[in-house]
C-alpha atoms as a PDB file:
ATOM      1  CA  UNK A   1      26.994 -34.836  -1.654  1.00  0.00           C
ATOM      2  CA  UNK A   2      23.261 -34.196  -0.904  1.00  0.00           C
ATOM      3  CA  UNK A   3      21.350 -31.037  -2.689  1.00  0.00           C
ATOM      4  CA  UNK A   4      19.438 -28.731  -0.822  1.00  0.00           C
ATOM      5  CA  UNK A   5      17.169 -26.573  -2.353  1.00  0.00           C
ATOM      6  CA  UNK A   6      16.898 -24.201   0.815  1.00  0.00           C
ATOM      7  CA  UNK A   7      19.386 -21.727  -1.192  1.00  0.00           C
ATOM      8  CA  UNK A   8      17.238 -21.476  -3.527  1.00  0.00           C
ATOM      9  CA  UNK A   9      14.473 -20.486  -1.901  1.00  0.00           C
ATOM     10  CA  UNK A  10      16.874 -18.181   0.111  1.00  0.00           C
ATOM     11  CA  UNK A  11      17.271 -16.542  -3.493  1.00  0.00           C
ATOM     12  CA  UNK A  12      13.727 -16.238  -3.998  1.00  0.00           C
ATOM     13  CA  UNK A  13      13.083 -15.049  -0.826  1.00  0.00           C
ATOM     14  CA  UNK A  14      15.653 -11.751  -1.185  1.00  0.00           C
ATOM     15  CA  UNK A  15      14.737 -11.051  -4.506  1.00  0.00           C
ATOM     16  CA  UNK A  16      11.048 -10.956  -3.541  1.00  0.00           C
ATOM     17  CA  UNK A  17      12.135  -8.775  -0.708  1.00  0.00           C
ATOM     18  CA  UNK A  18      14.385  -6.663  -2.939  1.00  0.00           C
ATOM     19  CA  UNK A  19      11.136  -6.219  -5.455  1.00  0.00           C
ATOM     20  CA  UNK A  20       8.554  -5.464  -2.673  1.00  0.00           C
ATOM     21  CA  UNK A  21      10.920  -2.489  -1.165  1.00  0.00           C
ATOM     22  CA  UNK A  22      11.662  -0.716  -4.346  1.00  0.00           C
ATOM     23  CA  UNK A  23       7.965  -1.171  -5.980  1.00  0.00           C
ATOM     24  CA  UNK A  24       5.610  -1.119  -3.320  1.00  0.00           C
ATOM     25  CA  UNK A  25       6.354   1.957  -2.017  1.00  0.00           C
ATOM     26  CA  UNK A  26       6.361   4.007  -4.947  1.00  0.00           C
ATOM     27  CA  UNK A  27       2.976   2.093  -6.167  1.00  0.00           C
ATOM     28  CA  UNK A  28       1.272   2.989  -2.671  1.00  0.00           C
ATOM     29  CA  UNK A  29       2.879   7.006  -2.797  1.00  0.00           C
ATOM     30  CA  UNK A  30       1.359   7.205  -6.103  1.00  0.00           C
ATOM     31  CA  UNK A  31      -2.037   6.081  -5.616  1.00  0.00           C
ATOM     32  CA  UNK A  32      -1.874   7.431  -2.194  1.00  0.00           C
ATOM     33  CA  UNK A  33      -0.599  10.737  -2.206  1.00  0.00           C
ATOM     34  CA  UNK A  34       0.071  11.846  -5.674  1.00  0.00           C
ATOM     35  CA  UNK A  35      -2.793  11.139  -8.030  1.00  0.00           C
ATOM     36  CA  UNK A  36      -5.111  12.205  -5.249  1.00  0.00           C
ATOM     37  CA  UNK A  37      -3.694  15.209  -4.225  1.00  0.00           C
ATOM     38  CA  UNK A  38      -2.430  15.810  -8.157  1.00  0.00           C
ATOM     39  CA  UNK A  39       1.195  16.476  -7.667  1.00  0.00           C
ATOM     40  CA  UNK A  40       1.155  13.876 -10.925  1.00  0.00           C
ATOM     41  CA  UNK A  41      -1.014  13.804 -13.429  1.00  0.00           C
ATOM     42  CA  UNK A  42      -2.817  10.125 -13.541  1.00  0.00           C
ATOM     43  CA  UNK A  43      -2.080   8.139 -17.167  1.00  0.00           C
ATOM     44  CA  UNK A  44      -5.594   7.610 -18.839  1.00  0.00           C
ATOM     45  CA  UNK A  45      -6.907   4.546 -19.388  1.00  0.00           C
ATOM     46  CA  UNK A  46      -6.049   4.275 -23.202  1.00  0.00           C
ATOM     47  CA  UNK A  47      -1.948   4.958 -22.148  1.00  0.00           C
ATOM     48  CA  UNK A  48      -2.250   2.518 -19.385  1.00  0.00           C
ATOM     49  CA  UNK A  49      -3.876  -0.259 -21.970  1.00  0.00           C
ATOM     50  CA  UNK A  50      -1.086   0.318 -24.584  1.00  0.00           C
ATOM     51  CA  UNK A  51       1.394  -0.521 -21.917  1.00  0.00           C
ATOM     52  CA  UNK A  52      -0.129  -3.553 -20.564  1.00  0.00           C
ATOM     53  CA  UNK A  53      -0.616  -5.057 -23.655  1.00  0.00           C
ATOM     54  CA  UNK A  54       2.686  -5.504 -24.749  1.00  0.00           C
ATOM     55  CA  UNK A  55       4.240  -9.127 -23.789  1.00  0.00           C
ATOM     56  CA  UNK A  56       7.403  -7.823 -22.282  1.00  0.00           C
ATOM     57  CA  UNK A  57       5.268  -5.468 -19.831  1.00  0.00           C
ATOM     58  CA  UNK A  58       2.791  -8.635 -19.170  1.00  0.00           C
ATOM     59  CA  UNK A  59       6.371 -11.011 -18.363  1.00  0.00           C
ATOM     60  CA  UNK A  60       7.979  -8.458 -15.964  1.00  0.00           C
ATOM     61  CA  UNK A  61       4.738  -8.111 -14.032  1.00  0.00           C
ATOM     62  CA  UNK A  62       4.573 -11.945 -13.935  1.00  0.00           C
ATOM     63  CA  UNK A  63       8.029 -12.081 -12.630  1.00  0.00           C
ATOM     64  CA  UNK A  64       7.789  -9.357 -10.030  1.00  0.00           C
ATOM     65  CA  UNK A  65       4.508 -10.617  -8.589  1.00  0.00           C
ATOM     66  CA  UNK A  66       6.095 -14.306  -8.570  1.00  0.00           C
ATOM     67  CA  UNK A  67       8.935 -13.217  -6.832  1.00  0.00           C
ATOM     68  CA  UNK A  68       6.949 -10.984  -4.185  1.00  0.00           C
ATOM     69  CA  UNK A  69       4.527 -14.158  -3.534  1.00  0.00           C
ATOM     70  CA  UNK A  70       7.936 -16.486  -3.075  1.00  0.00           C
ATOM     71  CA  UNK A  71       9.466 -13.953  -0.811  1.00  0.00           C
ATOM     72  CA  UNK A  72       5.235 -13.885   1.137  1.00  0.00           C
ATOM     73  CA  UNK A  73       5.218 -17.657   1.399  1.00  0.00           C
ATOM     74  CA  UNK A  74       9.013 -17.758   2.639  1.00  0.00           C
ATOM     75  CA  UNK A  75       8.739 -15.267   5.050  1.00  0.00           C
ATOM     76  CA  UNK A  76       5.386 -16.691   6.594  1.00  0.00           C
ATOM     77  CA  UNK A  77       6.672 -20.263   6.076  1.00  0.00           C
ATOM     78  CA  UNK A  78       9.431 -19.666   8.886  1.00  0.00           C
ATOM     79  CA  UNK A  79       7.184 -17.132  10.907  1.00  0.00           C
ATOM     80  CA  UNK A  80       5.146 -20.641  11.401  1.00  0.00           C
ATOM     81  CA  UNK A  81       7.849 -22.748  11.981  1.00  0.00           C
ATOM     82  CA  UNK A  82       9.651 -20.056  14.591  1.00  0.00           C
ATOM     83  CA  UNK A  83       7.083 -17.406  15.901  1.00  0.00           C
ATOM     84  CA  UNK A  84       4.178 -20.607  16.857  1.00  0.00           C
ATOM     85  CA  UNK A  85       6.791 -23.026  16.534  1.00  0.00           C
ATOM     86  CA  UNK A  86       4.556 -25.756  14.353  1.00  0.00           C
ATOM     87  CA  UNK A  87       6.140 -28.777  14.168  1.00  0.00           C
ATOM     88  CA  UNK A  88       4.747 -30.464  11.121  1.00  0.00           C
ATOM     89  CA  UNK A  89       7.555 -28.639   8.671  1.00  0.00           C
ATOM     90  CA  UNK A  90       6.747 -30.756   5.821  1.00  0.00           C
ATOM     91  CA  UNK A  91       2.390 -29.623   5.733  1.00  0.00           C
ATOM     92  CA  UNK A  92       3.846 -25.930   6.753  1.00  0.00           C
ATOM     93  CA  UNK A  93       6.067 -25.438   3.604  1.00  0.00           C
ATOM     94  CA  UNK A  94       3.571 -27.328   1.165  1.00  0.00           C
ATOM     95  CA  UNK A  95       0.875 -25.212   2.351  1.00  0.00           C
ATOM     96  CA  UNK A  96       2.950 -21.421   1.911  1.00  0.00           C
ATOM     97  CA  UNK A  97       4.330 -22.564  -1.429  1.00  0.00           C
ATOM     98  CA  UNK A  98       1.493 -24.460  -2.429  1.00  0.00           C
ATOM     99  CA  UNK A  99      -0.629 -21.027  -1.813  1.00  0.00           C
ATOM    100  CA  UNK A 100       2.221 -19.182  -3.271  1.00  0.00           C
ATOM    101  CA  UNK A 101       2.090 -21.184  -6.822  1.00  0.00           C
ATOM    102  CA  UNK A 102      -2.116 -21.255  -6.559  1.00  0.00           C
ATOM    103  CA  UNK A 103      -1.944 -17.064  -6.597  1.00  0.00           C
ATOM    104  CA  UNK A 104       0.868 -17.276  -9.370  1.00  0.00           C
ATOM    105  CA  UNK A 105      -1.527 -19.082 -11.356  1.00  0.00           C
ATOM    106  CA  UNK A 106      -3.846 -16.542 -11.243  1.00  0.00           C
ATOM    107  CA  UNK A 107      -1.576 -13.850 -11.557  1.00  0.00           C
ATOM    108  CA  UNK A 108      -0.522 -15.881 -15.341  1.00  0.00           C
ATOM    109  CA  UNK A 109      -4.868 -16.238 -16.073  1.00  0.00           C
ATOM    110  CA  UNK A 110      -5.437 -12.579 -15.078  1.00  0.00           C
ATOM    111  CA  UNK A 111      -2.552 -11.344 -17.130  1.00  0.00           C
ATOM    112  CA  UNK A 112      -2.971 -13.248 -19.851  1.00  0.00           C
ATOM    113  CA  UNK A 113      -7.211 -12.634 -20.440  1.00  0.00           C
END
């Protein structure tokens, strides 16, 4: 029996999609709309520091931005393969993931410094 590891980027690729639609909107109608217009209150600098500097906070972030950049490199991976219909599969998927794990890396240095 041959393993594929297509349904697990499948996985990746959902839960990426799952984390962009519940975040993303909320982060871009808060820095959009709310803070500006100040429906809400902006958190100073010293609340948002004591939040980011726990580990737990720094991990979730980690996970959520790895997942978002799996479900980025999945999504354009196929947009490739179907929308300009690129043959080379194997330079296609190296290249999205291979960008994907590049940005995760600096998603660890910049969350970790």
């Amino acid at each position: 029996m041959k393993r594929r590891v297509e349904p697990l980027m499948w996985l990746g690729f959902s839960g990426g999609g799952v984390a962009a639609a519940i975040f993303l909107p909320m982060l871009a109608f808060l820095c959009a709309l709310a803070f500006p217009l100040g429906w809400v209150g902006p958190p100073s600098h010293d609340d948002l520091l004591t939040v980011f500097e726990h580990p737990l906070t720094r991990l979730a972030l980690l996970a959520l931005f790895a997942a978002m950049l799996v479900h980025a490199a999945h999504r354009f991976r196929f947009t490739l393969y179907d929308g300009l219909q690129i043959k080379a599969r194997l330079l296609v998927a190296v290249t999205c993931y291979g960008a994907a794990l590049v940005m995760m890396i600096f998603a660890v240095d910049v969350l970790t410094t």
